[in-house]
PDBML (XML) file of the C-alpha atoms, coordinates in Angstrom:
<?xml version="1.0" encoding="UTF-8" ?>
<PDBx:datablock datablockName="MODEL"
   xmlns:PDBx="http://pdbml.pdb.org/schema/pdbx-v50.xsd"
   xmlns:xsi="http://www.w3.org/2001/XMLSchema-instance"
   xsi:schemaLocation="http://pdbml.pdb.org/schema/pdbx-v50.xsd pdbx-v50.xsd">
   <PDBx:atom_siteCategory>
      <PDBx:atom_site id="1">
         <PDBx:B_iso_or_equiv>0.00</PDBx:B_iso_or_equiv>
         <PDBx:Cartn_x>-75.277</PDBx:Cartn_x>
         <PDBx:Cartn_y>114.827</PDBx:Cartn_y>
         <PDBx:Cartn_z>23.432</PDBx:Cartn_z>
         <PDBx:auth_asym_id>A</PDBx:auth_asym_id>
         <PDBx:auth_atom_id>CA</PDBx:auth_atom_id>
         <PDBx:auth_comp_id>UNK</PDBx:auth_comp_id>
         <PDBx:auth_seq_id>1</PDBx:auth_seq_id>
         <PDBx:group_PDB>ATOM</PDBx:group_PDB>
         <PDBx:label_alt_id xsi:nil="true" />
         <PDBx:label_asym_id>A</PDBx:label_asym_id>
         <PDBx:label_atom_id>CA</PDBx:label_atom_id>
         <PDBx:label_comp_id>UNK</PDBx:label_comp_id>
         <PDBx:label_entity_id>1</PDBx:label_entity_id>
         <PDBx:label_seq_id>1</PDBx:label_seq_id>
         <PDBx:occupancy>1.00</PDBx:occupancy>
         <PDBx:pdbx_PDB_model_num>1</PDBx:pdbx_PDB_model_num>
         <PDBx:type_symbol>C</PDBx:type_symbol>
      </PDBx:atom_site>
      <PDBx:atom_site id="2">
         <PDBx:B_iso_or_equiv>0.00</PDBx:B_iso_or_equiv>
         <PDBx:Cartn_x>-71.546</PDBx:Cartn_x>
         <PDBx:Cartn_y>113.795</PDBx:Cartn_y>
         <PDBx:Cartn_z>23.528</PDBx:Cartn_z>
         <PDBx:auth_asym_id>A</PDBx:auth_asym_id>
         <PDBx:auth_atom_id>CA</PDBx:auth_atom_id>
         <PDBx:auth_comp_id>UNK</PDBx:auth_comp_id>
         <PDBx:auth_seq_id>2</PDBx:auth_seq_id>
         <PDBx:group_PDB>ATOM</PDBx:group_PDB>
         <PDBx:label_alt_id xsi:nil="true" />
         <PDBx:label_asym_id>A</PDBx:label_asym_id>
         <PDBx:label_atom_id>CA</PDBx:label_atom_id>
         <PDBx:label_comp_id>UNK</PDBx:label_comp_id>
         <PDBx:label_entity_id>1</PDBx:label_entity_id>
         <PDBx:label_seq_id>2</PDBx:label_seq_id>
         <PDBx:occupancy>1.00</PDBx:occupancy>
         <PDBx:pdbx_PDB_model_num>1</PDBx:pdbx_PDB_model_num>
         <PDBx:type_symbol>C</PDBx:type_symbol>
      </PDBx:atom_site>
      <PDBx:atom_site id="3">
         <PDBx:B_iso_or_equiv>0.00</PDBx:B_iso_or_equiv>
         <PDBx:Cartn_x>-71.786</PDBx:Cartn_x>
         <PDBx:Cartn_y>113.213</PDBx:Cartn_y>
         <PDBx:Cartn_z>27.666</PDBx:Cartn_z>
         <PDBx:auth_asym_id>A</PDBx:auth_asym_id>
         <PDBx:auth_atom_id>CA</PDBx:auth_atom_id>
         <PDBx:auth_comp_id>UNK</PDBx:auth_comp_id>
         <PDBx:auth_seq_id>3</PDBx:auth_seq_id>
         <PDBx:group_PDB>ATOM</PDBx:group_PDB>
         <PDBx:label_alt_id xsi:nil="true" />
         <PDBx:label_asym_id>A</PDBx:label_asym_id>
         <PDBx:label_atom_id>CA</PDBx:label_atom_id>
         <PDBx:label_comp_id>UNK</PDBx:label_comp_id>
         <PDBx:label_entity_id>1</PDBx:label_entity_id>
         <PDBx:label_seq_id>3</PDBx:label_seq_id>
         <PDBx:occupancy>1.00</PDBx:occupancy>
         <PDBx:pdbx_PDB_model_num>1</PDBx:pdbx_PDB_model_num>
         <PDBx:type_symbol>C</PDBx:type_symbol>
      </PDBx:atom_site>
      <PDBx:atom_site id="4">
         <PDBx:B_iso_or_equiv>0.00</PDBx:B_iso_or_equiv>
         <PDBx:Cartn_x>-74.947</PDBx:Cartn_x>
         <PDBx:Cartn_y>111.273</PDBx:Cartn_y>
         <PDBx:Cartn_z>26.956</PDBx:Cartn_z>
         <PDBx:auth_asym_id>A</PDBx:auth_asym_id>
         <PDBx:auth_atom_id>CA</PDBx:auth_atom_id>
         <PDBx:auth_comp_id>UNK</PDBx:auth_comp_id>
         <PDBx:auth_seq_id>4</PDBx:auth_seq_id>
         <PDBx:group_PDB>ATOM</PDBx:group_PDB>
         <PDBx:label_alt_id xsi:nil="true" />
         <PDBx:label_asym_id>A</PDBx:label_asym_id>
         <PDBx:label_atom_id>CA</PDBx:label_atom_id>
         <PDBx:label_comp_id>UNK</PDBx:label_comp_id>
         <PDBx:label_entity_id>1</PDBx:label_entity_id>
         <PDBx:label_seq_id>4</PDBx:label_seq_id>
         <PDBx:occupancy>1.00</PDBx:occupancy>
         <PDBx:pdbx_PDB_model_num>1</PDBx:pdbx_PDB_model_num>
         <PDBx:type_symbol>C</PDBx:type_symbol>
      </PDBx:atom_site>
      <PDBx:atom_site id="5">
         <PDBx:B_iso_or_equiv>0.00</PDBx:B_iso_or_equiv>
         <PDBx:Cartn_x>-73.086</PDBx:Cartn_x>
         <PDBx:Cartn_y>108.790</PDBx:Cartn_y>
         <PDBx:Cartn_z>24.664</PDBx:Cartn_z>
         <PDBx:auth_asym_id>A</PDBx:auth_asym_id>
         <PDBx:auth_atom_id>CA</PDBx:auth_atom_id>
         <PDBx:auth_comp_id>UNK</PDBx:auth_comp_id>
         <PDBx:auth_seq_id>5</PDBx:auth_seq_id>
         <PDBx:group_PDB>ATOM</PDBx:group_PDB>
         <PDBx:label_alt_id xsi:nil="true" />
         <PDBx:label_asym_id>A</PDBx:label_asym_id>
         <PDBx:label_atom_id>CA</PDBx:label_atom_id>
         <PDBx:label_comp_id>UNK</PDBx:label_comp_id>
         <PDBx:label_entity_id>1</PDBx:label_entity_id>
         <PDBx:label_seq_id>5</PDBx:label_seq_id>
         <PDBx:occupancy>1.00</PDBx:occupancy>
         <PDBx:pdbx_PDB_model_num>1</PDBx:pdbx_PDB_model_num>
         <PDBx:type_symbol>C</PDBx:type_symbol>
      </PDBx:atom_site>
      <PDBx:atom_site id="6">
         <PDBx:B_iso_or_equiv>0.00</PDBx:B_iso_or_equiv>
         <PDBx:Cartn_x>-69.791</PDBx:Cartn_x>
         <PDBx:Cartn_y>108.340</PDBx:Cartn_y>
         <PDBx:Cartn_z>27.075</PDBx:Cartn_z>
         <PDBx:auth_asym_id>A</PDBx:auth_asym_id>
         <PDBx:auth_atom_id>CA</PDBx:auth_atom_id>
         <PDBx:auth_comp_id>UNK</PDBx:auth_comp_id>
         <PDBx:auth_seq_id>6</PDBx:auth_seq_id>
         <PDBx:group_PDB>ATOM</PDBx:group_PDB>
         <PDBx:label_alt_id xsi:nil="true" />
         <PDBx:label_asym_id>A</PDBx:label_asym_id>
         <PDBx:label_atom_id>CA</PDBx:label_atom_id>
         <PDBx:label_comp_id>UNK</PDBx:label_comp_id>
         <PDBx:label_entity_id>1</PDBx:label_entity_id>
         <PDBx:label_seq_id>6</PDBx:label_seq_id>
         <PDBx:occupancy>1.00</PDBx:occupancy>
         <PDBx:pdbx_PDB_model_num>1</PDBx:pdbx_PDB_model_num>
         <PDBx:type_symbol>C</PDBx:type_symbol>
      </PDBx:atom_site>
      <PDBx:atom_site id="7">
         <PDBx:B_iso_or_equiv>0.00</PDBx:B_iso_or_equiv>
         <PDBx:Cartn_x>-71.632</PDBx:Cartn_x>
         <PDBx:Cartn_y>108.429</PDBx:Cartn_y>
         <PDBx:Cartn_z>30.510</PDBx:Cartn_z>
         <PDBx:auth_asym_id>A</PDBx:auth_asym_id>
         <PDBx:auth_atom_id>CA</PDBx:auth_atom_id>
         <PDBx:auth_comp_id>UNK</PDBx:auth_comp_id>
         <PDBx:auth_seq_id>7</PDBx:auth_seq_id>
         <PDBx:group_PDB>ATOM</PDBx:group_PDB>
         <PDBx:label_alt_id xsi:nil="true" />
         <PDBx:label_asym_id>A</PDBx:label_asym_id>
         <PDBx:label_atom_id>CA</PDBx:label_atom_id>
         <PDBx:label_comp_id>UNK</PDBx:label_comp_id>
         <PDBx:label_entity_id>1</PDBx:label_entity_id>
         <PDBx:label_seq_id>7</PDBx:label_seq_id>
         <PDBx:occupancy>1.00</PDBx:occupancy>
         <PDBx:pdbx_PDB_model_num>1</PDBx:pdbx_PDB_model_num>
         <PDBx:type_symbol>C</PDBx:type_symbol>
      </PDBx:atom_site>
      <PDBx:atom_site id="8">
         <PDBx:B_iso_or_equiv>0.00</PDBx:B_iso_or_equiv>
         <PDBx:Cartn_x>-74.064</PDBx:Cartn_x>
         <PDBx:Cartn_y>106.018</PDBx:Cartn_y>
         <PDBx:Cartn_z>31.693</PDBx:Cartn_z>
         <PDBx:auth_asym_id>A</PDBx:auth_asym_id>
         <PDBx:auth_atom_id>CA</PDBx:auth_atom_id>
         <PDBx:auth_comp_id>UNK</PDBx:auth_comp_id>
         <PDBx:auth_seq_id>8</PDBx:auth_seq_id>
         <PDBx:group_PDB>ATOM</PDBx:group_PDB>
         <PDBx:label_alt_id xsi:nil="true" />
         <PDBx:label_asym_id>A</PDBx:label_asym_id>
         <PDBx:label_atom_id>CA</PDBx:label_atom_id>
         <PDBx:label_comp_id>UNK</PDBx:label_comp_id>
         <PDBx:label_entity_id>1</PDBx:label_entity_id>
         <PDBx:label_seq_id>8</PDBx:label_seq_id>
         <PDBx:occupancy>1.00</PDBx:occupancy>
         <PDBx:pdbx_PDB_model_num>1</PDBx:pdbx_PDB_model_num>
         <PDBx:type_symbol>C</PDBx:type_symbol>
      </PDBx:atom_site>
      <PDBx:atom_site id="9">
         <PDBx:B_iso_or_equiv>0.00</PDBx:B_iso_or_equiv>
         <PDBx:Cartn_x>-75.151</PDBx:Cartn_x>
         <PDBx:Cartn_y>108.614</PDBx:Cartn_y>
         <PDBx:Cartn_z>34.752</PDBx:Cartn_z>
         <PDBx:auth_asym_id>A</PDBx:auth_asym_id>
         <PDBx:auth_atom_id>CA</PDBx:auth_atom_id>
         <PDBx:auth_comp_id>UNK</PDBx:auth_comp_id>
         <PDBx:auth_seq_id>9</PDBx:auth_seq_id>
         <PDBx:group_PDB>ATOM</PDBx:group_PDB>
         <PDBx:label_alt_id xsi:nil="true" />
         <PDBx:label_asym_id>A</PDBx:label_asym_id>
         <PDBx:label_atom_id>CA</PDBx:label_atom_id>
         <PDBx:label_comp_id>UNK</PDBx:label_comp_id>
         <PDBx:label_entity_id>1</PDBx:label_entity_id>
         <PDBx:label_seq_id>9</PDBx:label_seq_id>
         <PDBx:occupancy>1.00</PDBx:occupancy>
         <PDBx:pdbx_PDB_model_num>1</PDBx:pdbx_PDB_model_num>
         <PDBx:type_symbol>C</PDBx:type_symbol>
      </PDBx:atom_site>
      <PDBx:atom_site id="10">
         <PDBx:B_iso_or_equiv>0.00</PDBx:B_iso_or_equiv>
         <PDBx:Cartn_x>-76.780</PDBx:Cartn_x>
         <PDBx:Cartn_y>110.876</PDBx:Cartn_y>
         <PDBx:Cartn_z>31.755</PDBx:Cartn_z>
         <PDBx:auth_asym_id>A</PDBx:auth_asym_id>
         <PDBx:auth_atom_id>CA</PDBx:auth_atom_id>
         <PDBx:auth_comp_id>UNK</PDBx:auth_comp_id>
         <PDBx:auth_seq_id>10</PDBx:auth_seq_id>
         <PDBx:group_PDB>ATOM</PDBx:group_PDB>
         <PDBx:label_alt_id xsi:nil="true" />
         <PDBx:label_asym_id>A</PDBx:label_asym_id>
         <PDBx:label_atom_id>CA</PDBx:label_atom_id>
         <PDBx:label_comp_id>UNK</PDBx:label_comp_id>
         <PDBx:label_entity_id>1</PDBx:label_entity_id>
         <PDBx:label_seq_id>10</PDBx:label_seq_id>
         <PDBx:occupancy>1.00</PDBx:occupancy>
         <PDBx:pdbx_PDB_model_num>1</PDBx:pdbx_PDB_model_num>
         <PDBx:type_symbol>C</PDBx:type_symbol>
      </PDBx:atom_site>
      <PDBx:atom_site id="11">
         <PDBx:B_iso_or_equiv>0.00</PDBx:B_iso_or_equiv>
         <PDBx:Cartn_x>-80.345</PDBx:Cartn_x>
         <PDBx:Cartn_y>110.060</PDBx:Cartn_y>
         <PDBx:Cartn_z>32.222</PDBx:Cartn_z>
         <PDBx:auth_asym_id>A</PDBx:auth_asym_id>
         <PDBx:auth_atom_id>CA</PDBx:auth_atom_id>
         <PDBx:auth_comp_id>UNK</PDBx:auth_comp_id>
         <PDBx:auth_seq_id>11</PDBx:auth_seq_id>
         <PDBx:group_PDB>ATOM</PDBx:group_PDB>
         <PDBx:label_alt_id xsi:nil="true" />
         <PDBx:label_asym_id>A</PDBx:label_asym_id>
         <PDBx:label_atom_id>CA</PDBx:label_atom_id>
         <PDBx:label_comp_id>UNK</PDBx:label_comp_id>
         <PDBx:label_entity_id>1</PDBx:label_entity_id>
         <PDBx:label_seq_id>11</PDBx:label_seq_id>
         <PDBx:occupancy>1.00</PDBx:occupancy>
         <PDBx:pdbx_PDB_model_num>1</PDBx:pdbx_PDB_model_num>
         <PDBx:type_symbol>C</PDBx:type_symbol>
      </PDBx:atom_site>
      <PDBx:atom_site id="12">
         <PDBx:B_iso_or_equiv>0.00</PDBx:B_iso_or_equiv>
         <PDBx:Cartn_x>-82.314</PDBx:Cartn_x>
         <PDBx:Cartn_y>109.121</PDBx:Cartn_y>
         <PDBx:Cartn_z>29.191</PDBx:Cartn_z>
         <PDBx:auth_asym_id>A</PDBx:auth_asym_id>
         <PDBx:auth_atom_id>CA</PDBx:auth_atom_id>
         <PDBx:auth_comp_id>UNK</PDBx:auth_comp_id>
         <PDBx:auth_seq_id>12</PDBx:auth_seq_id>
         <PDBx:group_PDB>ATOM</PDBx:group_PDB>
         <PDBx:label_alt_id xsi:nil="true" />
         <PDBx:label_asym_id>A</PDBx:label_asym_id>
         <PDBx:label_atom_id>CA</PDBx:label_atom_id>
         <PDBx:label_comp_id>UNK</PDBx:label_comp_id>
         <PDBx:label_entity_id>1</PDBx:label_entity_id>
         <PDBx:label_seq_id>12</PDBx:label_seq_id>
         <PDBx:occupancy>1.00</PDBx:occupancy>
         <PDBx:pdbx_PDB_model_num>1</PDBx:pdbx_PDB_model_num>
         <PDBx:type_symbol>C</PDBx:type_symbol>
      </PDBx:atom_site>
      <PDBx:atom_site id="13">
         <PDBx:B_iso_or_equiv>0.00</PDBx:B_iso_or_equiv>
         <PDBx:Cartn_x>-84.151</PDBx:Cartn_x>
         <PDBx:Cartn_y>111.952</PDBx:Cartn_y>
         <PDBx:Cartn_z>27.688</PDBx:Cartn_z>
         <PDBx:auth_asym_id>A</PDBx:auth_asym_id>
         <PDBx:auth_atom_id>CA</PDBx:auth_atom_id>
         <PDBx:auth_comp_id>UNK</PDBx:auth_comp_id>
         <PDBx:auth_seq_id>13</PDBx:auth_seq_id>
         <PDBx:group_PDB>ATOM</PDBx:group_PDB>
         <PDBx:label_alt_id xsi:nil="true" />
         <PDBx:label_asym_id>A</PDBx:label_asym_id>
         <PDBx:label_atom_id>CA</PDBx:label_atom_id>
         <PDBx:label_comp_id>UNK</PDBx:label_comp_id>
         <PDBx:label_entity_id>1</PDBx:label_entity_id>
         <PDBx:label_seq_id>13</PDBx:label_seq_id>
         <PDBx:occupancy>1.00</PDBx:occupancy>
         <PDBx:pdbx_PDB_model_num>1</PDBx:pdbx_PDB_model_num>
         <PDBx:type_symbol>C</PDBx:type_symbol>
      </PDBx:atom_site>
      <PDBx:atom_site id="14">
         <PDBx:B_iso_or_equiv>0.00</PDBx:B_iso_or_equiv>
         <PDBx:Cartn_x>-81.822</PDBx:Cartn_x>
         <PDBx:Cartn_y>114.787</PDBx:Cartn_y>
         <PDBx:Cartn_z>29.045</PDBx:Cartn_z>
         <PDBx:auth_asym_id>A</PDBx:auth_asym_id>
         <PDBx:auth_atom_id>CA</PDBx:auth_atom_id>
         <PDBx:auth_comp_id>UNK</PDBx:auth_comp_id>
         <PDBx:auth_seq_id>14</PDBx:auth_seq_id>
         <PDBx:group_PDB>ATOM</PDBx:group_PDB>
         <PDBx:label_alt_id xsi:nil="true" />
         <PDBx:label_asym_id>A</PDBx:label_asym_id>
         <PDBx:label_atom_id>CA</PDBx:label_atom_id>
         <PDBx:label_comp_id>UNK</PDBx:label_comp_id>
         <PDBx:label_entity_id>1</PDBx:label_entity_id>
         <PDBx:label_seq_id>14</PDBx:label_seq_id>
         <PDBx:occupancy>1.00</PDBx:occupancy>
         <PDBx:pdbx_PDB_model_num>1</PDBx:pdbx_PDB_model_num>
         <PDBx:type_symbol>C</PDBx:type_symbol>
      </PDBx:atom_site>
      <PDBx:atom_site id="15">
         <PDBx:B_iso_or_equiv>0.00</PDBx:B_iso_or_equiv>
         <PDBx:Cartn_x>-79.906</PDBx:Cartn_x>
         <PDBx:Cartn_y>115.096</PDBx:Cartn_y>
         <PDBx:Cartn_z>25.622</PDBx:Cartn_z>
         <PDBx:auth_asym_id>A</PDBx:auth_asym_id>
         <PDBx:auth_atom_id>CA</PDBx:auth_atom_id>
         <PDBx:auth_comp_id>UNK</PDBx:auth_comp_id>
         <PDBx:auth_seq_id>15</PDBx:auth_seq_id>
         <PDBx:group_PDB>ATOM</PDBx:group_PDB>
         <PDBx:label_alt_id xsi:nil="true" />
         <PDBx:label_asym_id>A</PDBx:label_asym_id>
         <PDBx:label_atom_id>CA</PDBx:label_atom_id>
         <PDBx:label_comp_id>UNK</PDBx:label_comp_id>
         <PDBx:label_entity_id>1</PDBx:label_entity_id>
         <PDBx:label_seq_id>15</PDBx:label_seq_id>
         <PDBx:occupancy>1.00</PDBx:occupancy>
         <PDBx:pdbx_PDB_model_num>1</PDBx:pdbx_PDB_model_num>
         <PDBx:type_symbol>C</PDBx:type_symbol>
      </PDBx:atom_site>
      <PDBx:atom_site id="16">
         <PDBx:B_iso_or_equiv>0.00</PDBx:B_iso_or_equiv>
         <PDBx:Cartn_x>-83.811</PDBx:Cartn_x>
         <PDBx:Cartn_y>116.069</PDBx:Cartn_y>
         <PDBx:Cartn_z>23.676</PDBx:Cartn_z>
         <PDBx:auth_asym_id>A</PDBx:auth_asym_id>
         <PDBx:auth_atom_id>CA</PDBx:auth_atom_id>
         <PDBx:auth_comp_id>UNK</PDBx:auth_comp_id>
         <PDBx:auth_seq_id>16</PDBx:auth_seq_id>
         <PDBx:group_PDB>ATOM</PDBx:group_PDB>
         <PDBx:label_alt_id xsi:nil="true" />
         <PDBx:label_asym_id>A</PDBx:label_asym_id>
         <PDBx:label_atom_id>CA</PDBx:label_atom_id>
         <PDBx:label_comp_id>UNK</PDBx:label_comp_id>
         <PDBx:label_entity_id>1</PDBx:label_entity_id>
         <PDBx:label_seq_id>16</PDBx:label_seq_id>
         <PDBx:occupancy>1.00</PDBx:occupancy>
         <PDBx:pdbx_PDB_model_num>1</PDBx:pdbx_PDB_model_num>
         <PDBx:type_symbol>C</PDBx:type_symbol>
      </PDBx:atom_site>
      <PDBx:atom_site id="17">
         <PDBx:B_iso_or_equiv>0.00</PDBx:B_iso_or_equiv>
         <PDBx:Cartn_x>-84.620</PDBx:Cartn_x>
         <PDBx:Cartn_y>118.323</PDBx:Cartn_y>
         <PDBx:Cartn_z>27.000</PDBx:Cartn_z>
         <PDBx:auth_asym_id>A</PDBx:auth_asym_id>
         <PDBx:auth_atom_id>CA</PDBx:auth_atom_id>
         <PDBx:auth_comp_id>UNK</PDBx:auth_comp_id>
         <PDBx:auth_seq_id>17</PDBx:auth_seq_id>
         <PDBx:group_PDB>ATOM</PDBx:group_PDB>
         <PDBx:label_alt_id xsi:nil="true" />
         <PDBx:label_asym_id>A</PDBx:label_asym_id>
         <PDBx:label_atom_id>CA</PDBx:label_atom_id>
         <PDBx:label_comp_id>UNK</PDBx:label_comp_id>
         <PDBx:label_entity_id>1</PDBx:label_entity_id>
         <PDBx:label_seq_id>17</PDBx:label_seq_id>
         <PDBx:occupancy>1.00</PDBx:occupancy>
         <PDBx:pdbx_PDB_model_num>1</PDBx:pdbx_PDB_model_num>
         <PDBx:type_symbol>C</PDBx:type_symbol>
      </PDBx:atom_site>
      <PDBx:atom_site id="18">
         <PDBx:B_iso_or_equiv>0.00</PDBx:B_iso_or_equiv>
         <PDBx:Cartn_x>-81.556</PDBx:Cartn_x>
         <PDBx:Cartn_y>119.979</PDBx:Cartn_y>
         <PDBx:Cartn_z>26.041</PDBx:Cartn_z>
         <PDBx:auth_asym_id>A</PDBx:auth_asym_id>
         <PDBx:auth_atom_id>CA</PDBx:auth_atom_id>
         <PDBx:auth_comp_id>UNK</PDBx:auth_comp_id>
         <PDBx:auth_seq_id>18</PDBx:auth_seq_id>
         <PDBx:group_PDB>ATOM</PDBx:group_PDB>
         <PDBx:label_alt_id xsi:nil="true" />
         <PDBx:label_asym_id>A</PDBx:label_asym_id>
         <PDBx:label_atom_id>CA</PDBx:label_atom_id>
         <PDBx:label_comp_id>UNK</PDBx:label_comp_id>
         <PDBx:label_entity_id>1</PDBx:label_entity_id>
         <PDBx:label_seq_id>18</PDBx:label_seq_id>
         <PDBx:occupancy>1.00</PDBx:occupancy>
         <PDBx:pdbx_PDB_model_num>1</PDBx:pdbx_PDB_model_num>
         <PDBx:type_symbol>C</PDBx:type_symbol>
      </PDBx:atom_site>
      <PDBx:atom_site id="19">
         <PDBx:B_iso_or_equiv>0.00</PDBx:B_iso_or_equiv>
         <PDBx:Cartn_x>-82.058</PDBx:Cartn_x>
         <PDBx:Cartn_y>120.455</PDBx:Cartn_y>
         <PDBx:Cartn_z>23.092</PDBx:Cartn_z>
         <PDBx:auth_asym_id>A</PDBx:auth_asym_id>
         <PDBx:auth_atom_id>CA</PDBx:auth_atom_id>
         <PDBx:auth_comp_id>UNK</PDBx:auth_comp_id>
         <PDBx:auth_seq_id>19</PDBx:auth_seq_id>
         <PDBx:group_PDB>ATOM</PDBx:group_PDB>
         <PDBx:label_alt_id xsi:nil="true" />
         <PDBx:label_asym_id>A</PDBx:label_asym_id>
         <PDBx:label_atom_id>CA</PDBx:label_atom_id>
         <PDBx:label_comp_id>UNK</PDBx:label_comp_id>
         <PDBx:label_entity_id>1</PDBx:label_entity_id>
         <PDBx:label_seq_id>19</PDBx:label_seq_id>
         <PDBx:occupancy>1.00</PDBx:occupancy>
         <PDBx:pdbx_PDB_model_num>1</PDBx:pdbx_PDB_model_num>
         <PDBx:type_symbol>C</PDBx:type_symbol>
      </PDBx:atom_site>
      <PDBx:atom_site id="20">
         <PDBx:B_iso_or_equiv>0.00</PDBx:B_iso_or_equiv>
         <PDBx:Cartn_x>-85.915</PDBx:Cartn_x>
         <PDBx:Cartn_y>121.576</PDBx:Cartn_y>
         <PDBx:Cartn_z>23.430</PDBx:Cartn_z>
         <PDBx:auth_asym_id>A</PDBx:auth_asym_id>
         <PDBx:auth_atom_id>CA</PDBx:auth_atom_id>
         <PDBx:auth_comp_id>UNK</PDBx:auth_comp_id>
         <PDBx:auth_seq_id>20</PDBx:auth_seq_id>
         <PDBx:group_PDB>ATOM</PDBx:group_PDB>
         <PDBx:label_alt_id xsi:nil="true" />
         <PDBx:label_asym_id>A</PDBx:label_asym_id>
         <PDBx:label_atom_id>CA</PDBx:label_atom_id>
         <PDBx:label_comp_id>UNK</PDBx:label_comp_id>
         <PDBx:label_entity_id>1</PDBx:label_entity_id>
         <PDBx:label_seq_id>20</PDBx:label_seq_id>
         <PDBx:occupancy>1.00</PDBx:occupancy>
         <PDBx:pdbx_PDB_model_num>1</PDBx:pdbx_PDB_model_num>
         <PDBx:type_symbol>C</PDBx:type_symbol>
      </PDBx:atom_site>
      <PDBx:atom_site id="21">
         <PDBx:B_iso_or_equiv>0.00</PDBx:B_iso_or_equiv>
         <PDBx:Cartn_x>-84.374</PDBx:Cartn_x>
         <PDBx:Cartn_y>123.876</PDBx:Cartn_y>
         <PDBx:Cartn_z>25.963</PDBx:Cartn_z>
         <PDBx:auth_asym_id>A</PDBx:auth_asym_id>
         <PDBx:auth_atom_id>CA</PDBx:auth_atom_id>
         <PDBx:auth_comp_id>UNK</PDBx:auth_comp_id>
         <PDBx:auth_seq_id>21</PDBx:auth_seq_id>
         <PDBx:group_PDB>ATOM</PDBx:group_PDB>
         <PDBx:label_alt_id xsi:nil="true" />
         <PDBx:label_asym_id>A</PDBx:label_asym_id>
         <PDBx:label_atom_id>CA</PDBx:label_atom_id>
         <PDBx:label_comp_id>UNK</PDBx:label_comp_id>
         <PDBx:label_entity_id>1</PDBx:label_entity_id>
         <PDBx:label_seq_id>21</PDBx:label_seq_id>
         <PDBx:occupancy>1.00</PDBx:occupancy>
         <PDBx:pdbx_PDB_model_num>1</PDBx:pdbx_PDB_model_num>
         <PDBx:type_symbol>C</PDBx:type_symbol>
      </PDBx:atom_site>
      <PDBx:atom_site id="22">
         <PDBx:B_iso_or_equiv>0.00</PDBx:B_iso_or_equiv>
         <PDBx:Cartn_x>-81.878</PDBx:Cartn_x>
         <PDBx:Cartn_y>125.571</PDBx:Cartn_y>
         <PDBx:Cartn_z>23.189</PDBx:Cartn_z>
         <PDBx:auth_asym_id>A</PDBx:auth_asym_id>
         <PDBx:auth_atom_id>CA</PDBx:auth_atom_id>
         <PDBx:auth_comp_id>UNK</PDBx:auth_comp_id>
         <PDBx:auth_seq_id>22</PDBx:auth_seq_id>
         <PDBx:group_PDB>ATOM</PDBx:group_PDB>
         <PDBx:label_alt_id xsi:nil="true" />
         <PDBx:label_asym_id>A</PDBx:label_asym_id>
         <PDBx:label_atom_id>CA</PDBx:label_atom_id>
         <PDBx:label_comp_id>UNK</PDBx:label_comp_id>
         <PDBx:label_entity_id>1</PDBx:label_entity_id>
         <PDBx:label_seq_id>22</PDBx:label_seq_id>
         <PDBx:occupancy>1.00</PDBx:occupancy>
         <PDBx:pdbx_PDB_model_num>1</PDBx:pdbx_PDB_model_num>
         <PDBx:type_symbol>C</PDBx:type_symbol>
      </PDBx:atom_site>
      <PDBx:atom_site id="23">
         <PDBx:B_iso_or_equiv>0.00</PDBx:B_iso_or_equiv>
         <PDBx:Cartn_x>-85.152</PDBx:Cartn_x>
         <PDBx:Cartn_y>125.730</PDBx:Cartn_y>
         <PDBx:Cartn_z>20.699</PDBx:Cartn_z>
         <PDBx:auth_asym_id>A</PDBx:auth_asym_id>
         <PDBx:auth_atom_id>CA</PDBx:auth_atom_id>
         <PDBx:auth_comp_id>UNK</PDBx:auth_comp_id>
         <PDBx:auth_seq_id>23</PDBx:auth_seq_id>
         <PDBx:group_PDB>ATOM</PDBx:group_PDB>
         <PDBx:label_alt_id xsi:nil="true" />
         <PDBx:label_asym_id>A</PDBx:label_asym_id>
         <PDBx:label_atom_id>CA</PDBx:label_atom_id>
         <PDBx:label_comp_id>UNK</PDBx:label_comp_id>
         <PDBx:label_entity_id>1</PDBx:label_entity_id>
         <PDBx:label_seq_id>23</PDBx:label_seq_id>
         <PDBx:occupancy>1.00</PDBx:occupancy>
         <PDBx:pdbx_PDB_model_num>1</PDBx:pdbx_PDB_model_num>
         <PDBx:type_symbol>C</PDBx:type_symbol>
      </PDBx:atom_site>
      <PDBx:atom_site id="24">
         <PDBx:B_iso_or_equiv>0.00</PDBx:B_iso_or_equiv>
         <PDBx:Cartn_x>-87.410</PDBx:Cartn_x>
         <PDBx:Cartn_y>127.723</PDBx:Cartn_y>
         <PDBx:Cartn_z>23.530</PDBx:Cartn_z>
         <PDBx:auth_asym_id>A</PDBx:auth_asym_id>
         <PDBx:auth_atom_id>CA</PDBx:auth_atom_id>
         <PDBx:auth_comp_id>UNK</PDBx:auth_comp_id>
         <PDBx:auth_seq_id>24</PDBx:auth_seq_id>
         <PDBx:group_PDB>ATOM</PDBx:group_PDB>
         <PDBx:label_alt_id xsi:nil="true" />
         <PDBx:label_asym_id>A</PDBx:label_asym_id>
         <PDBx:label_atom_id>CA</PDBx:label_atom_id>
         <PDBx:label_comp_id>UNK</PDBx:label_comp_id>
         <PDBx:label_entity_id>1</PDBx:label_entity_id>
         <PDBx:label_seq_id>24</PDBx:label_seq_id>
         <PDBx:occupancy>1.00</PDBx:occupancy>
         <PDBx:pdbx_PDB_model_num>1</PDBx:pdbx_PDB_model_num>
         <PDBx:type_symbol>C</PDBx:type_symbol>
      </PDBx:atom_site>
   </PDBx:atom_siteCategory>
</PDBx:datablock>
């Protein structure tokens, strides 16, 4: 989430695939 914010080479959707990882 934070490196999503501060860094435009995050690509979009990464920070929710994250986070859908952490869930499973």
């Amino acid at each position: 989430d934070v490196f999503t914010f501060f860094s435009q080479l995050v690509p979009q959707g990464l920070d929710r695939l994250m986070l859908a990882v952490a869930v499973f």
